[in-house]
Protein backbone atom coordinates (compact mmCIF):
# COMPACT_ATOMS: atom_id res chain seq x y z
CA UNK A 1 124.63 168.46 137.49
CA UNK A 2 128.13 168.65 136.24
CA UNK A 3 130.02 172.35 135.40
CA UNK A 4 130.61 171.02 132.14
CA UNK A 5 126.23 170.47 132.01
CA UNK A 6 125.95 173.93 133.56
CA UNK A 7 127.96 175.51 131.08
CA UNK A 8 126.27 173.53 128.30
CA UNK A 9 122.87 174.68 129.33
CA UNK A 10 124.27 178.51 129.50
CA UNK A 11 125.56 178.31 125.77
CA UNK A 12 122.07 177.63 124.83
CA UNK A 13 120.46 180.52 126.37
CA UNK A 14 123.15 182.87 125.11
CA UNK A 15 122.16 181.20 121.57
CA UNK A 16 118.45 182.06 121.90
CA UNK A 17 117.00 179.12 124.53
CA UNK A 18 115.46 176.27 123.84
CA UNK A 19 111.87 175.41 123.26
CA UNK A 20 109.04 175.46 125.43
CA UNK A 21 109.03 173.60 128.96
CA UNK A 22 112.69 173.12 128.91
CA UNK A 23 113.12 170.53 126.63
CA UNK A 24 116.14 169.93 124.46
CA UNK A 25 115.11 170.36 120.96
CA UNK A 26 117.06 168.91 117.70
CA UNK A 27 117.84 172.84 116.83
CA UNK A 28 120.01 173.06 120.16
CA UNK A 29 122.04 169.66 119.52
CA UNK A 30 122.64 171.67 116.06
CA UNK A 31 123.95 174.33 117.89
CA UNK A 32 126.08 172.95 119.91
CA UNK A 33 127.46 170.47 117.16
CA UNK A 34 127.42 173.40 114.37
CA UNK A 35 125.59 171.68 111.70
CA UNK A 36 122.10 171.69 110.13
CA UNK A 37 118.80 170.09 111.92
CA UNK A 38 119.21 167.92 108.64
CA UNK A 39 122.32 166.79 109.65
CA UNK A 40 121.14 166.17 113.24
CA UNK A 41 118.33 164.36 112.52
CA UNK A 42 120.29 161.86 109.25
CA UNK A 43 123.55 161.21 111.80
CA UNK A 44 121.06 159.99 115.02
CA UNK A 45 118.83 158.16 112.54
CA UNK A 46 122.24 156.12 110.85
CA UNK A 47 121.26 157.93 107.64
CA UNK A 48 123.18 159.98 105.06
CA UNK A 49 126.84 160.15 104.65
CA UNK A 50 128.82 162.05 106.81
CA UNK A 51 132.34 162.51 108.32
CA UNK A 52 133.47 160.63 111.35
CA UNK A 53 133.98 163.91 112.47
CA UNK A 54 130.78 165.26 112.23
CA UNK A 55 129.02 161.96 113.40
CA UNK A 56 130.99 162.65 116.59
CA UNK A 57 130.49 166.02 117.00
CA UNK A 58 126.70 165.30 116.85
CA UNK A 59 126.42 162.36 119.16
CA UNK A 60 128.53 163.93 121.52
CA UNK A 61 126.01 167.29 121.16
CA UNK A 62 123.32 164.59 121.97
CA UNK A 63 124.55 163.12 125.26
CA UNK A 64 125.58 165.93 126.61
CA UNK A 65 122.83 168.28 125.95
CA UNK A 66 120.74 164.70 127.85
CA UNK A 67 118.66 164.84 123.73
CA UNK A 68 116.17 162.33 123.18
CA UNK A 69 114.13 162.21 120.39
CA UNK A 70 110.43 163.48 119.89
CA UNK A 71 108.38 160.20 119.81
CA UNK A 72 105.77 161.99 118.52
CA UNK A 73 107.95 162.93 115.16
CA UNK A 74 109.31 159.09 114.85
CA UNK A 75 105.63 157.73 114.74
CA UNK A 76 104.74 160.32 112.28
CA UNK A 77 107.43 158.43 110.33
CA UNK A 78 106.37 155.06 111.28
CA UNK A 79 103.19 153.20 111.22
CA UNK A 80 103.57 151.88 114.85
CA UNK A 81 104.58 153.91 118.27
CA UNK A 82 104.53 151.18 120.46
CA UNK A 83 102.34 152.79 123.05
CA UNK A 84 98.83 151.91 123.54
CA UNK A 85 95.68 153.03 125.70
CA UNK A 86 94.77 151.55 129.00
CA UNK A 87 91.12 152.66 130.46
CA UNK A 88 89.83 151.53 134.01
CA UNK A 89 87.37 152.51 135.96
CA UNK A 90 89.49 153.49 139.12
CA UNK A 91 93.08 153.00 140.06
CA UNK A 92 92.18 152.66 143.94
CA UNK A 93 90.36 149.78 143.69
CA UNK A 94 93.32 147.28 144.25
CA UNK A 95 91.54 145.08 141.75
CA UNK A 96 91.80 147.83 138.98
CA UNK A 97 95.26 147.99 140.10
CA UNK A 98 96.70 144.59 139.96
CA UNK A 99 94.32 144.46 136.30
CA UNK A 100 96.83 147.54 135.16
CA UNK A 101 99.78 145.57 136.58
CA UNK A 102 99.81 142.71 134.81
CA UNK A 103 98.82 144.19 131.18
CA UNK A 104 101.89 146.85 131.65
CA UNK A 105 103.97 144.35 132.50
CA UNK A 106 103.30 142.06 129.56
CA UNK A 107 103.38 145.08 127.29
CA UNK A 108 106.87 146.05 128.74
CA UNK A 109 108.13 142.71 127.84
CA UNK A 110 107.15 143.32 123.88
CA UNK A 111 108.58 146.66 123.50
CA UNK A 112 104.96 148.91 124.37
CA UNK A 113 104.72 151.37 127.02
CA UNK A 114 100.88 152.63 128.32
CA UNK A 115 99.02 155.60 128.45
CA UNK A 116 96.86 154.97 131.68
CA UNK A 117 93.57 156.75 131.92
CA UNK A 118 90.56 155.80 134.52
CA UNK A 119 86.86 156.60 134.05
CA UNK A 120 85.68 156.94 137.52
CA UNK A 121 82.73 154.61 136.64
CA UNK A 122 81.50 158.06 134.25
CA UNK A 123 80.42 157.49 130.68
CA UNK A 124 82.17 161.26 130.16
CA UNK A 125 85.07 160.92 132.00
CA UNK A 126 85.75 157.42 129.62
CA UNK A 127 84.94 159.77 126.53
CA UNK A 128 87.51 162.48 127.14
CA UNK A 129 90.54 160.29 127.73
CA UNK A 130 89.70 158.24 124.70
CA UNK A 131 89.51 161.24 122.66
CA UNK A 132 92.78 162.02 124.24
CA UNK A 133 94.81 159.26 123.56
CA UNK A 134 93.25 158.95 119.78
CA UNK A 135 95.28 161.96 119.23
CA UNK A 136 97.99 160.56 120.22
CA UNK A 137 98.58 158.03 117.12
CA UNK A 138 98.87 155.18 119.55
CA UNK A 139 98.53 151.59 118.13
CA UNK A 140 95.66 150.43 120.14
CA UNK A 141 93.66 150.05 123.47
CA UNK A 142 92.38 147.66 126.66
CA UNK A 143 89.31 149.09 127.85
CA UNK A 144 87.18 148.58 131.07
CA UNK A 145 84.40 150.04 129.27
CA UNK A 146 81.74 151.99 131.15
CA UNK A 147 78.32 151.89 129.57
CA UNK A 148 76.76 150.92 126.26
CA UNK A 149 75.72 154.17 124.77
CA UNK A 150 79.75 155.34 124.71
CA UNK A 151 80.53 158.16 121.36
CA UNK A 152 84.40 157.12 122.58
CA UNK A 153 83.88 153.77 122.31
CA UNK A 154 82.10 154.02 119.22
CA UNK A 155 84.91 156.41 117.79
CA UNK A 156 87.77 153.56 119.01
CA UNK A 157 85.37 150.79 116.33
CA UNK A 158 84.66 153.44 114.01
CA UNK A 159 88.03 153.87 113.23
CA UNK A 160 88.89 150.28 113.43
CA UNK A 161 91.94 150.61 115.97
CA UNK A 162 92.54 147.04 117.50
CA UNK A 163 90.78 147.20 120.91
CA UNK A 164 90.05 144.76 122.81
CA UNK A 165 87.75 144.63 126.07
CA UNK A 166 88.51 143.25 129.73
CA UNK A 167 86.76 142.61 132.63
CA UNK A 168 83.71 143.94 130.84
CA UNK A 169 81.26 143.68 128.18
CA UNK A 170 79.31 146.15 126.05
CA UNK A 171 75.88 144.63 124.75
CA UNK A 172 76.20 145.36 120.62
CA UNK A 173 79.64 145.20 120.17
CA UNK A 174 80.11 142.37 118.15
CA UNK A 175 83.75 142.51 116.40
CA UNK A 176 84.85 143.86 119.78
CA UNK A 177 87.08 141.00 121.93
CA UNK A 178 86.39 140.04 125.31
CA UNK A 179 88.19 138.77 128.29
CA UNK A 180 86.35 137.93 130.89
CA UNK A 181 85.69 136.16 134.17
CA UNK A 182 82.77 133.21 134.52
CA UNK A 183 81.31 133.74 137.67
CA UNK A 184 79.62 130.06 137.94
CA UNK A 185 82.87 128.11 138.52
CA UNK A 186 83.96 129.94 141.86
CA UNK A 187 80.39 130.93 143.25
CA UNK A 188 79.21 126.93 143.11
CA UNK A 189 82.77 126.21 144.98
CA UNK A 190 81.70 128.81 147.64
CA UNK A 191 78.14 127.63 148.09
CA UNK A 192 78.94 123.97 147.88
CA UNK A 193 81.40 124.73 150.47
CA UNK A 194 78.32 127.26 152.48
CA UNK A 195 76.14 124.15 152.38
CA UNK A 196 78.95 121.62 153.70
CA UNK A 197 79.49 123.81 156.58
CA UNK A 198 75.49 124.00 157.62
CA UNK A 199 74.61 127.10 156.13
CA UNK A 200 71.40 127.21 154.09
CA UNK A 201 70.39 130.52 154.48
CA UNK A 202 72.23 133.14 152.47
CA UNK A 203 72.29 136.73 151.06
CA UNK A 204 74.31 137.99 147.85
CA UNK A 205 74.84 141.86 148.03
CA UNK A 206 74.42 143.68 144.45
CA UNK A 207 75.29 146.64 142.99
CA UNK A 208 73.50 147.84 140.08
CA UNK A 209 74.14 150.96 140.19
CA UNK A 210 77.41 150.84 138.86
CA UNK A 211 75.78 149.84 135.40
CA UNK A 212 78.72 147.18 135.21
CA UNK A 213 78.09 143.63 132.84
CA UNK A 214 80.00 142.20 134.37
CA UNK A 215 79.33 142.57 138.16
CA UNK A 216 75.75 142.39 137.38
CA UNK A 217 75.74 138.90 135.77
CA UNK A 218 77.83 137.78 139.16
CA UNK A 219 74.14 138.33 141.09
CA UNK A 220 72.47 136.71 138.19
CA UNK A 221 74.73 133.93 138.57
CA UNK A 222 73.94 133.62 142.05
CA UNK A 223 69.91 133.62 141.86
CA UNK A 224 70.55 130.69 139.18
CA UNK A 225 72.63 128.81 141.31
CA UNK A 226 71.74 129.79 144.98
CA UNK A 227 68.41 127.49 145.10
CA UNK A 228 69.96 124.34 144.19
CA UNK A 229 72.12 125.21 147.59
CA UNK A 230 69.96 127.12 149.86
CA UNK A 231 66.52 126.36 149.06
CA UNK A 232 63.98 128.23 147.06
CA UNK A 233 63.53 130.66 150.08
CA UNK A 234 66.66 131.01 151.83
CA UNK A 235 68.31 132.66 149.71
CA UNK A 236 68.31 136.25 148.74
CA UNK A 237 69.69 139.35 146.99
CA UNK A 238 70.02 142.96 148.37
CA UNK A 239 71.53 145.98 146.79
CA UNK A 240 73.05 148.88 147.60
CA UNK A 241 75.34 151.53 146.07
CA UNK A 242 78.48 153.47 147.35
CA UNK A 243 77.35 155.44 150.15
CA UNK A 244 77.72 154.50 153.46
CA UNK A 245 73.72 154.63 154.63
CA UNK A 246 72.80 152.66 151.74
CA UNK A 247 75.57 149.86 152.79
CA UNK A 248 74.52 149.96 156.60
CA UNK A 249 70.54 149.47 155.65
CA UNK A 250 71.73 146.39 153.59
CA UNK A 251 73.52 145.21 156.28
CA UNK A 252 70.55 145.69 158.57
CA UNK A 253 68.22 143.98 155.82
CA UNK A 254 70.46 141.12 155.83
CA UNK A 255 70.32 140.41 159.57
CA UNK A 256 67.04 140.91 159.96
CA UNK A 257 67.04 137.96 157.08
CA UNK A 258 68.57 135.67 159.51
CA UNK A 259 71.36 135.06 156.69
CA UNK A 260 73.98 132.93 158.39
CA UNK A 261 76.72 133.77 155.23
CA UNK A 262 76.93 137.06 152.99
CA UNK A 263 78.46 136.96 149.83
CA UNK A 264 79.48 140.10 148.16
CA UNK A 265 80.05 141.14 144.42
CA UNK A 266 81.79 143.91 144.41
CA UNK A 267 84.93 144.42 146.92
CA UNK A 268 84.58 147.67 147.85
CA UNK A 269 81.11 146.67 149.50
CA UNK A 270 82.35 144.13 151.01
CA UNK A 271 85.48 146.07 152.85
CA UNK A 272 82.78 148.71 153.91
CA UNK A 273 80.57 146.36 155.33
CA UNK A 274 83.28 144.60 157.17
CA UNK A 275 83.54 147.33 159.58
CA UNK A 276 79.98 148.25 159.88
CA UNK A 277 79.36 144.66 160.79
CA UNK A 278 82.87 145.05 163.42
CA UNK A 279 80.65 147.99 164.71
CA UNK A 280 77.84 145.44 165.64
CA UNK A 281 79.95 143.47 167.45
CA UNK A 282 79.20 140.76 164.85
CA UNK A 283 82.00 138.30 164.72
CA UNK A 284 82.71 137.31 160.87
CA UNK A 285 83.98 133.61 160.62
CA UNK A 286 82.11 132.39 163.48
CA UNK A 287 78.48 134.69 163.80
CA UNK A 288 78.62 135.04 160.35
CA UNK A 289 80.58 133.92 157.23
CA UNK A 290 81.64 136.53 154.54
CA UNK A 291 83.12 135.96 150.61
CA UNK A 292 84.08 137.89 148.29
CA UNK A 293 84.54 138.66 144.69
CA UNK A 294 88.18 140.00 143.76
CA UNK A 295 91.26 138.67 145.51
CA UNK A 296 92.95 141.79 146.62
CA UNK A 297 95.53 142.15 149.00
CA UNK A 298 93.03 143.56 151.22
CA UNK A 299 91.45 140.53 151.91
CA UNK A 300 94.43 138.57 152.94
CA UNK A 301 95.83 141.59 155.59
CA UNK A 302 92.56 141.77 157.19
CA UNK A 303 92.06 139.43 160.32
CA UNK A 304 90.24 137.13 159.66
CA UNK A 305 91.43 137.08 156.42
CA UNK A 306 88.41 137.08 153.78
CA UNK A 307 87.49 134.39 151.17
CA UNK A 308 87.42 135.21 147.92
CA UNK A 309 86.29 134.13 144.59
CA UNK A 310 89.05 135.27 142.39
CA UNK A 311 88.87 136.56 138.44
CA UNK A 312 92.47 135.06 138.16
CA UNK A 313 93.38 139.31 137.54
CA UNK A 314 96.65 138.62 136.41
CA UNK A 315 95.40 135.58 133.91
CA UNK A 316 93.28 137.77 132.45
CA UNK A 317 95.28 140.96 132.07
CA UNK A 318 97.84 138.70 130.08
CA UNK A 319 95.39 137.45 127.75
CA UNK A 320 93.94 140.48 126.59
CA UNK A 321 97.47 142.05 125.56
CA UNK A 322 98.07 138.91 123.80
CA UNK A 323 95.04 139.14 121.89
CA UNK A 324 95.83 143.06 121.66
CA UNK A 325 98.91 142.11 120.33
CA UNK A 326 97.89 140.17 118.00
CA UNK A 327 95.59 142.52 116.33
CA UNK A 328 98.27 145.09 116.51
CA UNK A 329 100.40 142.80 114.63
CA UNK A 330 97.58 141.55 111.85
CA UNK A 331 96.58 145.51 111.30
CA UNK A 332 94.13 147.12 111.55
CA UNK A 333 90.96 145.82 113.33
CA UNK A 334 88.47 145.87 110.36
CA UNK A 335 84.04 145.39 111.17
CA UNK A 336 84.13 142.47 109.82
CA UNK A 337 85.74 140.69 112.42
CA UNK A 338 83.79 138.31 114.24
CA UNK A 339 84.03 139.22 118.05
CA UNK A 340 86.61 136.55 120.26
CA UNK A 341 85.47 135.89 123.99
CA UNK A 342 87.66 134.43 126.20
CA UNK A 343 86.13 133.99 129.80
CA UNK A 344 88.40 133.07 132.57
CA UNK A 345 87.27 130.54 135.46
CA UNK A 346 86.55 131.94 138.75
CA UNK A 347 88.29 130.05 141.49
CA UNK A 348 86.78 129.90 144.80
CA UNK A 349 89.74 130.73 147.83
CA UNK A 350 88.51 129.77 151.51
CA UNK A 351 89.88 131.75 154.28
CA UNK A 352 89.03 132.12 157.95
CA UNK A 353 85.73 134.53 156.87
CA UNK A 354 84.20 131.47 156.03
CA UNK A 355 83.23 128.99 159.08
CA UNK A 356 81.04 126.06 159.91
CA UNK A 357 77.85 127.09 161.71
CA UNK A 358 77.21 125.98 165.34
């Protein structure tokens, strides 16, 4: 900080402080320029008439005092802030992550910054940051949504914000937009490629627990498909949830079901159950083959690295803020609105977790 700063910042305490937490306020740039808030507030705004003088002294109040203006107070003036929510379940899952990535960075590059909230997978926690952010006057939302029976959710629709959904769906919500993946395109890759390489018996690890749409029609896709690859009998779903004795007893189940490949639908599984099967001396890529939904960076440090069947994360992040934008720029989001679904193609990636059986 410069003297001249320091001695700036003095003036203002001598001349009663500023406002709470430290922030410059328009009433010290008035100060220090000697004219009215009113004047403050018409000369930064390039309204009313005023002497170059004055303009000067004002601006030069601004920059030095380091003033920038209360966003909240400009979008009381205008019908748009350019900020908008985003809600995921969990900003450590490096899927979540890369999700949040790609929609900030698209929003950056029209103007909008993000107010980033996760639910932890809790119907609550998704409720309180809504209700946080809708008093906020921002222009809109991407949601992860958590559950069907949501009052947040329903307060977003209610009050007809544009919203639009990702990742996820919510049974019921008809003018609501989706993006989502299909999870037929990459799991018939991965199985086609399972059966090519001599394994026909094989076990799909659920999650239900999570309550997720989404990650539940993944093991519904793969009891459709799996017989037309495995047989009627070899192949087989287990479930488990996120603690660590309820992954190891699926991994035992699975052994003990002679599977020969594992595919899992939710990552996180899937990295837990890498080292429990490490643990077992089990070699994946040659004892057993392993896939994966969500193509995280994870997956591609480990050794072997895993295959995955990707969402294309970054695909769909971009469409939903260009539907999101869309509706921002149309108005309002009104009931009557017929619901848009976009699905995205899974894409099946082999690795070295995937080998031919001996």
């Amino acid at each position: 900080m410069s003297r001249r700063d320091v001695a700036h910042r003095a003036a203002i305490s001598e001349q009663g402080g500023r406002t709470s937490m430290g922030f410059v306020t328009i009433r010290d740039v008035a100060r220090q320029a000697k004219v009215s808030t009113a004047a403050v507030s018409q000369v930064l705004n390039g309204k009313g008439r005023f002497s170059a003088e004055t303009k000067k002294a004002v601006r030069r109040a601004a920059q030095d005092l380091g003033y920038i203006p209360d966003s909240r107070a400009q979008a009381m003036r205008s019908d748009s802030t350019q900020m908008v929510g985003l809600l995921v379940p969990d900003l450590r899952n490096p899927y979540f992550a890369d999700l949040v990535s790609s929609m900030e960075t698209m929003l950056y590059e029209h103007g909008f910054g993000a107010l980033i909230g996760t639910s932890a997978e809790s119907v609550k926690r998704q409720d309180d940051f809504i209700m946080r952010i809708l008093g906020q006057r921002i222009d809109g939302v991407i949601a992860v949504p958590q559950g069907a029976d949501s009052s947040g959710i329903e307060a977003l629709v209610s009050r007809e914000l544009p919203l639009v959904f990702v990742d996820r769906r919510v049974p019921g919500m008809d003018t609501v937009p989706y993006v989502v993946s299909d999870p037929y395109s990459g799991l018939r890759e991965a199985l086609e490629l399972l059966r090519r390489y001599g394994h026909r018996r094989v076990a799909y690890v659920a999650h239900p627990s999570l309550g997720s749409f989404s990650v539940n029609e993944r093991a519904q896709a793969f009891r459709s498909l799996a017989p037309t690859y495995c047989g009627p009998d070899d192949s087989a779903v287990f479930s488990c949830d996120d603690s660590a004795a309820s992954r190891q007893s699926t991994i035992d189940r699975i052994l003990a079901f002679k599977a020969s490949a594992v595919i899992f639908g939710y990552s996180p599984d899937a990295i837990g159950s890498i080292s429990l099967l490490r643990g077992l001396g089990i070699e994946i890529g040659s004892r057993i083959s392993l896939v994966s939904f969500d193509d995280i960076d994870a997956f591609r440090l480990l050794s072997p690295q895993i295959s995955v069947i990707s969402q294309q994360v970054q695909l769909m992040g971009r469409r939903g803020v260009e539907i999101l934008m869309d509706r921002i720029a149309a108005g309002r989001s009104t009931s009557s609105q017929r619901s848009q679904l976009v699905s995205i193609p899974t894409v099946f990636k082999r690795r070295d977790s995937v080998g031919r059986l001996s």
